[in-house]
N, C-alpha and C. Protein backbone atom coordinates (compact mmCIF):
# COMPACT_ATOMS: atom_id res chain seq x y z
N UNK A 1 0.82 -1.19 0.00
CA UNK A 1 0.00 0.00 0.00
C UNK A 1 0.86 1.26 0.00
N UNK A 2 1.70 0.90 1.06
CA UNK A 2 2.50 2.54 1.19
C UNK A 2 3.44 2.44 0.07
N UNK A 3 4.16 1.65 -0.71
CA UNK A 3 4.71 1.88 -2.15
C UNK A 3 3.47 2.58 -3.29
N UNK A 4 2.51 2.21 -3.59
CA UNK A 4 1.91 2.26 -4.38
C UNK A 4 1.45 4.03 -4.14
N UNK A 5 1.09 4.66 -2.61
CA UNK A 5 0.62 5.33 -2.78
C UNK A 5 1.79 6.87 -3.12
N UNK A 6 2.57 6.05 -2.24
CA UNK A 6 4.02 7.03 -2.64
C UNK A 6 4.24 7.25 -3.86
N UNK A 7 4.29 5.99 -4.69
CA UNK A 7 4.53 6.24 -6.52
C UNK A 7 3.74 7.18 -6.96
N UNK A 8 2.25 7.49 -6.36
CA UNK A 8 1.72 8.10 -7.25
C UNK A 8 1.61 9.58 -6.68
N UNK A 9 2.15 10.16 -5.85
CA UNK A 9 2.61 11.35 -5.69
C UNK A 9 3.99 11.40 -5.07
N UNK A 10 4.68 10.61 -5.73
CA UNK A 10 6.27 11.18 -6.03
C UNK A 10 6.28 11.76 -7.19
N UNK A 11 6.90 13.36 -7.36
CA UNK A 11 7.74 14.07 -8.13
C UNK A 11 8.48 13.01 -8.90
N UNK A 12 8.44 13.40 -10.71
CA UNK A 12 9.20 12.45 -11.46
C UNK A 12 10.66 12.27 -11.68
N UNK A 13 11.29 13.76 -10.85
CA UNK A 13 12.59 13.39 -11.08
C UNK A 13 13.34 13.21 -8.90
N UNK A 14 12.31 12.72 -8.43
CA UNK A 14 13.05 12.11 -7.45
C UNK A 14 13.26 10.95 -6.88
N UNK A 15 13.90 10.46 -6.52
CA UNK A 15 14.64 8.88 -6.99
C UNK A 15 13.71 7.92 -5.14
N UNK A 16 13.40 6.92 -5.28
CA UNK A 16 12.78 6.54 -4.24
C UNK A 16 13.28 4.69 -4.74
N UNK A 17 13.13 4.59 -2.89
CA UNK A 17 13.92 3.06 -2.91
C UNK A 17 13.49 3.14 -1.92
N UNK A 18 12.90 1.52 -2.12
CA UNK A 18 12.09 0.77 -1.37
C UNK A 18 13.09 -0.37 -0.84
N UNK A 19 12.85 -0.38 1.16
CA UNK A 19 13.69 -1.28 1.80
C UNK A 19 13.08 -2.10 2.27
N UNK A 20 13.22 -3.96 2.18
CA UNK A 20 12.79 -4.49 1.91
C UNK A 20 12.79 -5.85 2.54
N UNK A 21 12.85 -6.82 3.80
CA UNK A 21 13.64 -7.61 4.25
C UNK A 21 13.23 -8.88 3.60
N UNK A 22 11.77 -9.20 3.44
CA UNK A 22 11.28 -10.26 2.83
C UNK A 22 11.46 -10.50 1.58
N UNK A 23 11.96 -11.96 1.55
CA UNK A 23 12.52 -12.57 0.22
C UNK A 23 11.11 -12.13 -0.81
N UNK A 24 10.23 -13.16 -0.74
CA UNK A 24 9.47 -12.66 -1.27
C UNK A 24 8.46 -11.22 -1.26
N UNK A 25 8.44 -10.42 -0.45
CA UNK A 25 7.79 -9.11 -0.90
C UNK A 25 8.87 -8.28 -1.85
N UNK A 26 9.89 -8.90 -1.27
CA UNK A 26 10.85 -7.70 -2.35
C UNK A 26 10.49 -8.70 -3.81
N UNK A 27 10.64 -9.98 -3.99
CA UNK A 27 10.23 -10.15 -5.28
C UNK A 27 8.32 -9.12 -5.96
N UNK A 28 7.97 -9.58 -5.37
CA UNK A 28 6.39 -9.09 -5.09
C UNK A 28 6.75 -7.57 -5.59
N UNK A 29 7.57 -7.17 -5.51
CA UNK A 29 7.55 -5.67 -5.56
C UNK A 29 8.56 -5.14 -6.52
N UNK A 30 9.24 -5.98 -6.57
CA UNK A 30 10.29 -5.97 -8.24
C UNK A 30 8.91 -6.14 -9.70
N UNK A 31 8.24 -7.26 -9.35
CA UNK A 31 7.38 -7.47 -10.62
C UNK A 31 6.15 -7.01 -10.40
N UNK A 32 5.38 -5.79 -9.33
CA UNK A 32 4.71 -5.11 -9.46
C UNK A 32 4.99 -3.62 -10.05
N UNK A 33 5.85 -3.21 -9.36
CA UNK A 33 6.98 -2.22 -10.09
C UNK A 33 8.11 -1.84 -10.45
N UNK A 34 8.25 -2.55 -11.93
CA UNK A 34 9.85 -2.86 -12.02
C UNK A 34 10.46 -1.34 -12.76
N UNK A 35 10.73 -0.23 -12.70
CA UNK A 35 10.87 0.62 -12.43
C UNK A 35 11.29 1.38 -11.15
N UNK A 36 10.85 0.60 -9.70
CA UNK A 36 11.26 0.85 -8.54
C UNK A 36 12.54 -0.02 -8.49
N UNK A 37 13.48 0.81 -7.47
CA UNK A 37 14.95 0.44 -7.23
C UNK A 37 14.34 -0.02 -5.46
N UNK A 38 14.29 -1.71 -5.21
CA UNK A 38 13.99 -2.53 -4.06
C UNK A 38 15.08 -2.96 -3.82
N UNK A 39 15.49 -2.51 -2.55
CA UNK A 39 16.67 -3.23 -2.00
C UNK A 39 16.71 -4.10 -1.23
N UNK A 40 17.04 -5.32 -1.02
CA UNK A 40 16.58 -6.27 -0.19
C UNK A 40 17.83 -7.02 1.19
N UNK A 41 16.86 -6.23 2.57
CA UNK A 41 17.64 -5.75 3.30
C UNK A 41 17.32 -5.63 4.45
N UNK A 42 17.92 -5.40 5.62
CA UNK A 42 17.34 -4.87 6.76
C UNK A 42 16.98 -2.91 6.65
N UNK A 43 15.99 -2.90 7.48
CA UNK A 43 16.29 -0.97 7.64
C UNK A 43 17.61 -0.71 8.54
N UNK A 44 18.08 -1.40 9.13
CA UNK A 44 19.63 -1.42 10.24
C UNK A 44 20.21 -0.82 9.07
N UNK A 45 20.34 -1.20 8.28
CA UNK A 45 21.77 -0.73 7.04
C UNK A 45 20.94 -0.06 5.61
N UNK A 46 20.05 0.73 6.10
CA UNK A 46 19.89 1.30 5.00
C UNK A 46 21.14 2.54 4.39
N UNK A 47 21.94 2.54 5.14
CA UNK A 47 23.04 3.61 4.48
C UNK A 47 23.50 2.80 3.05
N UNK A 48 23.36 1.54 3.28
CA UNK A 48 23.93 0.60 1.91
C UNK A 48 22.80 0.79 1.28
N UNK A 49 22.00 1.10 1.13
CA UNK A 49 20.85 0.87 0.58
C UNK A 49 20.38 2.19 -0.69
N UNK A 50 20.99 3.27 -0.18
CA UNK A 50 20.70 4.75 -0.47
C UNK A 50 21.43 5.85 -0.72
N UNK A 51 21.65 6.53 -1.63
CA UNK A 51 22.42 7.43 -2.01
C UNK A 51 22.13 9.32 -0.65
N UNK A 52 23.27 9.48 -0.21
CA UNK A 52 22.44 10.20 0.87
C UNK A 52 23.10 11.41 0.87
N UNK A 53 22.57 12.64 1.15
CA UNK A 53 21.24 12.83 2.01
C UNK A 53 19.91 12.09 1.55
N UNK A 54 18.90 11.99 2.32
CA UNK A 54 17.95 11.38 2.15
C UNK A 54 17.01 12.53 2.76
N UNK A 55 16.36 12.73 1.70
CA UNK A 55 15.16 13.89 2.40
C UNK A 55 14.33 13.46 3.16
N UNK A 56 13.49 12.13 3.10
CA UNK A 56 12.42 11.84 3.58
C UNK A 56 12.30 10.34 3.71
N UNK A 57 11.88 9.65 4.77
CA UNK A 57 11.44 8.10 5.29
C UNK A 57 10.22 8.29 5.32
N UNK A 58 9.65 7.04 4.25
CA UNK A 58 8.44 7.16 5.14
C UNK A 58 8.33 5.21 5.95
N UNK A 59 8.19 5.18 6.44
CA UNK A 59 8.28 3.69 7.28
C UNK A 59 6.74 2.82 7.62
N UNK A 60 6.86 1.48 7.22
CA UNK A 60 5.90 1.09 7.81
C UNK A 60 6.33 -0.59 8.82
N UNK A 61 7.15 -0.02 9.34
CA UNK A 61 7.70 -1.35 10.57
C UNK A 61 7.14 -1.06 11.15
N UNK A 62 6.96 -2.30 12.01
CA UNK A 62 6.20 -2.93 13.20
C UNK A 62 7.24 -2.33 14.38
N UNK A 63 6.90 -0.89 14.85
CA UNK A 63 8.16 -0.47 15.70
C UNK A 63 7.99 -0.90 17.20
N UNK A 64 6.12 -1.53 17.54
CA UNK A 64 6.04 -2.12 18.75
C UNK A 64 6.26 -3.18 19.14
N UNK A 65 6.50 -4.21 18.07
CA UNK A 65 6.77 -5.35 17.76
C UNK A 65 8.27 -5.81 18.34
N UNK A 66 8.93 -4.08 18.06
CA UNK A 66 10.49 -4.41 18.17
C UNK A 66 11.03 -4.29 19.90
N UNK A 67 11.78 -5.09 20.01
CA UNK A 67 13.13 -4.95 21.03
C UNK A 67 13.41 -3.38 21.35
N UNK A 68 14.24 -2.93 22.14
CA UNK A 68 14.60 -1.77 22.18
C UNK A 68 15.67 -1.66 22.03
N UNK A 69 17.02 -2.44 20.95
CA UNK A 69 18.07 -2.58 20.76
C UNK A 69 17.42 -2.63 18.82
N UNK A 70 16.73 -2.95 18.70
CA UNK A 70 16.73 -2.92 17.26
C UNK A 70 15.80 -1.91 17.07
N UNK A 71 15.01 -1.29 18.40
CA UNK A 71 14.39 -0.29 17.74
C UNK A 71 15.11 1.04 17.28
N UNK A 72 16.36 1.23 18.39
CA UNK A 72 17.16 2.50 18.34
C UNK A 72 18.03 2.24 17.00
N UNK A 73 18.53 0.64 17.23
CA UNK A 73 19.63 0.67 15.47
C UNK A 73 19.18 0.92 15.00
N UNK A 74 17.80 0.81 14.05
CA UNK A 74 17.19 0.88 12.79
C UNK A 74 17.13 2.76 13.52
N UNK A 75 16.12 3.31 14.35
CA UNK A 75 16.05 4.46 14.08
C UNK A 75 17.45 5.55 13.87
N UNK A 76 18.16 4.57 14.59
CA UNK A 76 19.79 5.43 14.47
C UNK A 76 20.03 5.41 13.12
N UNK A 77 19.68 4.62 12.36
CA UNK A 77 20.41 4.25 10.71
C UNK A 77 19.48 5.41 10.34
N UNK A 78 18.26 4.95 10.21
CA UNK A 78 17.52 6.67 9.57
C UNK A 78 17.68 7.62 9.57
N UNK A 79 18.25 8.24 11.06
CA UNK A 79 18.96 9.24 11.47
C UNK A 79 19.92 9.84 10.87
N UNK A 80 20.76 8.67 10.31
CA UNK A 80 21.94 8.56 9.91
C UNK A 80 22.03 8.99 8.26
N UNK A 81 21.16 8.91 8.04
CA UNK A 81 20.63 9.03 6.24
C UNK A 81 19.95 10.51 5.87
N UNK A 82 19.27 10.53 7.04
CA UNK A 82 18.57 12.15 6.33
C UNK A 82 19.75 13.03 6.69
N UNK A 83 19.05 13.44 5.49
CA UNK A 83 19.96 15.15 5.46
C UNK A 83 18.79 16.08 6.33
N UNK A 84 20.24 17.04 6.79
CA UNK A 84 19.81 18.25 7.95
C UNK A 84 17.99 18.25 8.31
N UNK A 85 17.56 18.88 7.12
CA UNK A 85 16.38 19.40 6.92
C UNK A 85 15.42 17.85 7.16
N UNK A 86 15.75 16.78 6.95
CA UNK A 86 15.36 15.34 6.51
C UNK A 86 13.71 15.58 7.26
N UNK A 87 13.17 14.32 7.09
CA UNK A 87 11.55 14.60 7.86
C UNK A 87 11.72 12.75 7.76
N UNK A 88 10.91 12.73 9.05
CA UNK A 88 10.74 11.01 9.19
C UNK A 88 9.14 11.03 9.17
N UNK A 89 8.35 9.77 8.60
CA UNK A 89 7.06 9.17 8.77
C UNK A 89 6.75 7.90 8.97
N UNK A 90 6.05 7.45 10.28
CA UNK A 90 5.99 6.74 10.41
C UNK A 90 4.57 6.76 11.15
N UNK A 91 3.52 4.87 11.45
CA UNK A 91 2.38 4.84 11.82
C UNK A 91 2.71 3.82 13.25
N UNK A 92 1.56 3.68 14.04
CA UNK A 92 1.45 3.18 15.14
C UNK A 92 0.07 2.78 15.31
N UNK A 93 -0.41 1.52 16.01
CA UNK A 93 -1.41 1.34 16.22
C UNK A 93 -2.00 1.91 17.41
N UNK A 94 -3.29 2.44 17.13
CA UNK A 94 -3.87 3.15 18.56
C UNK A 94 -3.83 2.22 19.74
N UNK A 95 -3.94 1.03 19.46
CA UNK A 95 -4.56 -0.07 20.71
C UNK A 95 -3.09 -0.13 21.48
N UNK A 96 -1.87 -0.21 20.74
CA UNK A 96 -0.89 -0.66 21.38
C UNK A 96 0.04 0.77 21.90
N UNK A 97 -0.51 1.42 22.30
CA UNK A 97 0.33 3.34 22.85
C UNK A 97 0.71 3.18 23.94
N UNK A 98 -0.24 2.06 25.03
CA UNK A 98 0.33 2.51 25.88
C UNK A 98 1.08 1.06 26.15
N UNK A 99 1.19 0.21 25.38
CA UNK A 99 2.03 -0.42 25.89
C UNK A 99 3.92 0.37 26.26
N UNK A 100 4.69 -0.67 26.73
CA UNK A 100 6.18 -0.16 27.19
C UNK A 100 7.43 0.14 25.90
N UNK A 101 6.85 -0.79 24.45
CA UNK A 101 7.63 -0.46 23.54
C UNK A 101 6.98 0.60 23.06
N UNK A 102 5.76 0.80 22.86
CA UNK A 102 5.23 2.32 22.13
C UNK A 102 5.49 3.40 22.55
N UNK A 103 5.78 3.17 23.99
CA UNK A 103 6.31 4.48 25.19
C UNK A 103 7.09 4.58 24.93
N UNK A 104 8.21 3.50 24.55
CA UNK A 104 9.83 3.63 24.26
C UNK A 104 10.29 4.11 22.57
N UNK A 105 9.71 3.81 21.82
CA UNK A 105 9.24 4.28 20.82
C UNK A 105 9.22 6.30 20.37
N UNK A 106 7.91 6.43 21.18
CA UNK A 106 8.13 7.80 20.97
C UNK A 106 8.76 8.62 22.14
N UNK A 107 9.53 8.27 23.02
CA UNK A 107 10.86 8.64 23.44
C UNK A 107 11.92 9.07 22.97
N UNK A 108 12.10 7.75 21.64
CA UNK A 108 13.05 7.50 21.02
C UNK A 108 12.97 8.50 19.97
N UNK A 109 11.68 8.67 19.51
CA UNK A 109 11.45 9.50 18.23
C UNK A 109 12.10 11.10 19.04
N UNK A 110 11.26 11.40 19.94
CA UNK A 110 11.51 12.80 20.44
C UNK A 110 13.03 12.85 21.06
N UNK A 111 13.93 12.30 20.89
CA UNK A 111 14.73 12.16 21.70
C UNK A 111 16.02 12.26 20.15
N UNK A 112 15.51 11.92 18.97
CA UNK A 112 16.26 11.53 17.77
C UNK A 112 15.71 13.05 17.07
N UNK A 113 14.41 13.42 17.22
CA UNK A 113 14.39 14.68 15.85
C UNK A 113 13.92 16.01 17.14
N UNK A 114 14.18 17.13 16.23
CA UNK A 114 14.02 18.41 16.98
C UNK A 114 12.29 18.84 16.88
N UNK A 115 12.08 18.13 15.95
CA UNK A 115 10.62 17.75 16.20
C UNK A 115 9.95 16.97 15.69
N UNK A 116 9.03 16.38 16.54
CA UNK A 116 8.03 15.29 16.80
C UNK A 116 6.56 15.85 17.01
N UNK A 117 5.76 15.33 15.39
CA UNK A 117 4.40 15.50 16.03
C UNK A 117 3.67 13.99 15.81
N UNK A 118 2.30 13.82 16.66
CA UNK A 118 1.87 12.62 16.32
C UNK A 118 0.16 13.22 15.90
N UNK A 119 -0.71 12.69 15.01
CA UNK A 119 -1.70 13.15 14.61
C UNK A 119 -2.95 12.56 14.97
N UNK A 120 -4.13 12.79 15.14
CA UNK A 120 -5.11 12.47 16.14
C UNK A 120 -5.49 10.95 15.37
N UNK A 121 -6.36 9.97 16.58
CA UNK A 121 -6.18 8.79 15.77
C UNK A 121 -7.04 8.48 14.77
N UNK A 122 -6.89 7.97 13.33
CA UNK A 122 -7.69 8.00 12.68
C UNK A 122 -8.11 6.42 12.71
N UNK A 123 -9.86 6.63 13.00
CA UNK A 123 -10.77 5.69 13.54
C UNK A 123 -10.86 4.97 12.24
N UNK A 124 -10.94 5.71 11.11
CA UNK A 124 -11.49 4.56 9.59
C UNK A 124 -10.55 3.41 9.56
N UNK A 125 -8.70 3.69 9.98
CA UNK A 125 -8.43 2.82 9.48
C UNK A 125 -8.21 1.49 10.52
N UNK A 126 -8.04 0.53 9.71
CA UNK A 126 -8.67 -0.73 10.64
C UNK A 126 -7.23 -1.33 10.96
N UNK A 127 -6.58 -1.75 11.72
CA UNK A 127 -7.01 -1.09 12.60
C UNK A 127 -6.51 0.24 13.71
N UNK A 128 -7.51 0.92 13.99
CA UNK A 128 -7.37 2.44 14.19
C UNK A 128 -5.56 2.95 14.23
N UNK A 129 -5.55 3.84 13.82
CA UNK A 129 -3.62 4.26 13.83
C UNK A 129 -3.20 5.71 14.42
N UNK A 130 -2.19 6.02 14.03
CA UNK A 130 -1.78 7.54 14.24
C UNK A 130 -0.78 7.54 13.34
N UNK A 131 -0.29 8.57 12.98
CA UNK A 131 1.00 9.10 12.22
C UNK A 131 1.79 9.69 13.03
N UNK A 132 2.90 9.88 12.85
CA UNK A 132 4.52 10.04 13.82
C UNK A 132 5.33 11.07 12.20
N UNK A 133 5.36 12.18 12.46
CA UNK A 133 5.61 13.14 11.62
C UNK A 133 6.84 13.78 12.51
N UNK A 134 8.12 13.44 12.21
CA UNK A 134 9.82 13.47 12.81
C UNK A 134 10.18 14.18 11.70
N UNK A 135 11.03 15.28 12.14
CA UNK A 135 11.65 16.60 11.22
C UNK A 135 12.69 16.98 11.85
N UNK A 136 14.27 17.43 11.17
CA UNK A 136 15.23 17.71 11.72
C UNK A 136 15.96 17.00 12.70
N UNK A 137 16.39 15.53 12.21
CA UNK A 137 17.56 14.79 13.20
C UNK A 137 18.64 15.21 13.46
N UNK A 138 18.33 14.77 14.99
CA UNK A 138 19.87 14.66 15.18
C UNK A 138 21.10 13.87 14.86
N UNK A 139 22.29 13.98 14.90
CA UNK A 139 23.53 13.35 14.09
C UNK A 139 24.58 12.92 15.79
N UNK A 140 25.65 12.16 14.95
CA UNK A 140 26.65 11.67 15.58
C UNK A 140 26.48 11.11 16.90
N UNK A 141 25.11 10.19 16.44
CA UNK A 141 25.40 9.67 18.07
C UNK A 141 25.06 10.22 19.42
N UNK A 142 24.12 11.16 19.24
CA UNK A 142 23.86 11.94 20.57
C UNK A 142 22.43 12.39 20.42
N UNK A 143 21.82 12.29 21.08
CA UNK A 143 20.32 12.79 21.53
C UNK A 143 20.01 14.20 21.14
N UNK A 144 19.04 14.79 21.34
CA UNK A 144 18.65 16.20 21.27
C UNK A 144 19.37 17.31 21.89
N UNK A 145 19.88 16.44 23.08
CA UNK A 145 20.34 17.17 24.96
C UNK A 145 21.14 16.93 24.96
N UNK A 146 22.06 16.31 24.00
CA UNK A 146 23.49 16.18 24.01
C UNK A 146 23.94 14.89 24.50
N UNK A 147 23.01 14.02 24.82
CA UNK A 147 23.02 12.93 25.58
C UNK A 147 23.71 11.92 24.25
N UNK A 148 24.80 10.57 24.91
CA UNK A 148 24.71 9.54 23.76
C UNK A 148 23.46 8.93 23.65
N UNK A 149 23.49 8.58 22.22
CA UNK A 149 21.73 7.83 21.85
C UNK A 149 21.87 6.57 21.92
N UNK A 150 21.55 5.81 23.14
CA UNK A 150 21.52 4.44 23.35
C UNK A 150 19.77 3.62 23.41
N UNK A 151 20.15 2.63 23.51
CA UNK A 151 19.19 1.64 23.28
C UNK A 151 18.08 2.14 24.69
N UNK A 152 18.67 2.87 25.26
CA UNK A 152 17.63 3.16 27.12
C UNK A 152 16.61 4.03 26.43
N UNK A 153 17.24 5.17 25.90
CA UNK A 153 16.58 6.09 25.76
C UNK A 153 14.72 6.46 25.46
């Protein structure tokens, strides 16, 4: 879904690559749009993945799903890719917010960009979500506050 809808309001001369871990979705997505550049991969190493700066992520991992050692690598790698101005997007399920990874989660987000908004939950979609709208990361390894950016945070 989120490839398809991206293709059709991406600008024609800006270059988009799709990251990809599953054997088969990345096939799935080579011969739905073979025109898209699918890299097949973890998000941990998307620096291999992408020519950078990177203006914009938009993400659809399971970020509650994750550990809090793979949640910070992967968000550290993103981090790591946008340029200055960069903007992150990403979704969350309403039901799971207050669990301890969703808490840790947008910690992590506010703790990685100079700003963090999240958008009211939208009830249509099933099931119910929010958006996570991250602008202006921080670099080298350090938090907002100057802090190192570790897996606690």
């Amino acid at each position: 879904m989120f490839t398809e809808a991206l293709l059709r309001i991406l600008q024609r001369d800006a270059h988009f690559t799709a990251v990809e871990i599953n054997r088969h979705l990345v096939q799935e997505l080579r011969e739905r749009f073979p025109s898209l550049h699918v890299a097949e991969g973890s998000a941990e190493h998307v620096a291999a993945y992408v020519t950078m700066p990177v203006d914009v992520v938009v993400s659809g991992l399971p970020w509650t799903a994750m550990h809090a050692a793979p949640q910070a690598a992967v968000l550290n790698a993103v981090c790591e890719v946008l340029s200055p101005q960069g903007r992150f997007t990403t979704f969350a399920y309403a039901h799971t917010a207050w669990t301890p990874p969703a808490r840790r989660f947008a910690r992590l987000l506010r703790s990685r960009f100079a700003v963090v908004e999240r958008t009211s939950v939208v009830w249509r979609n099933l099931p119910p979500a929010y958006v996570y709208r991250a602008a202006l990361p921080v670099r080298s390894g350090l938090d907002r506050y100057g802090q190192p950016a570790s897996a606690a945070s």
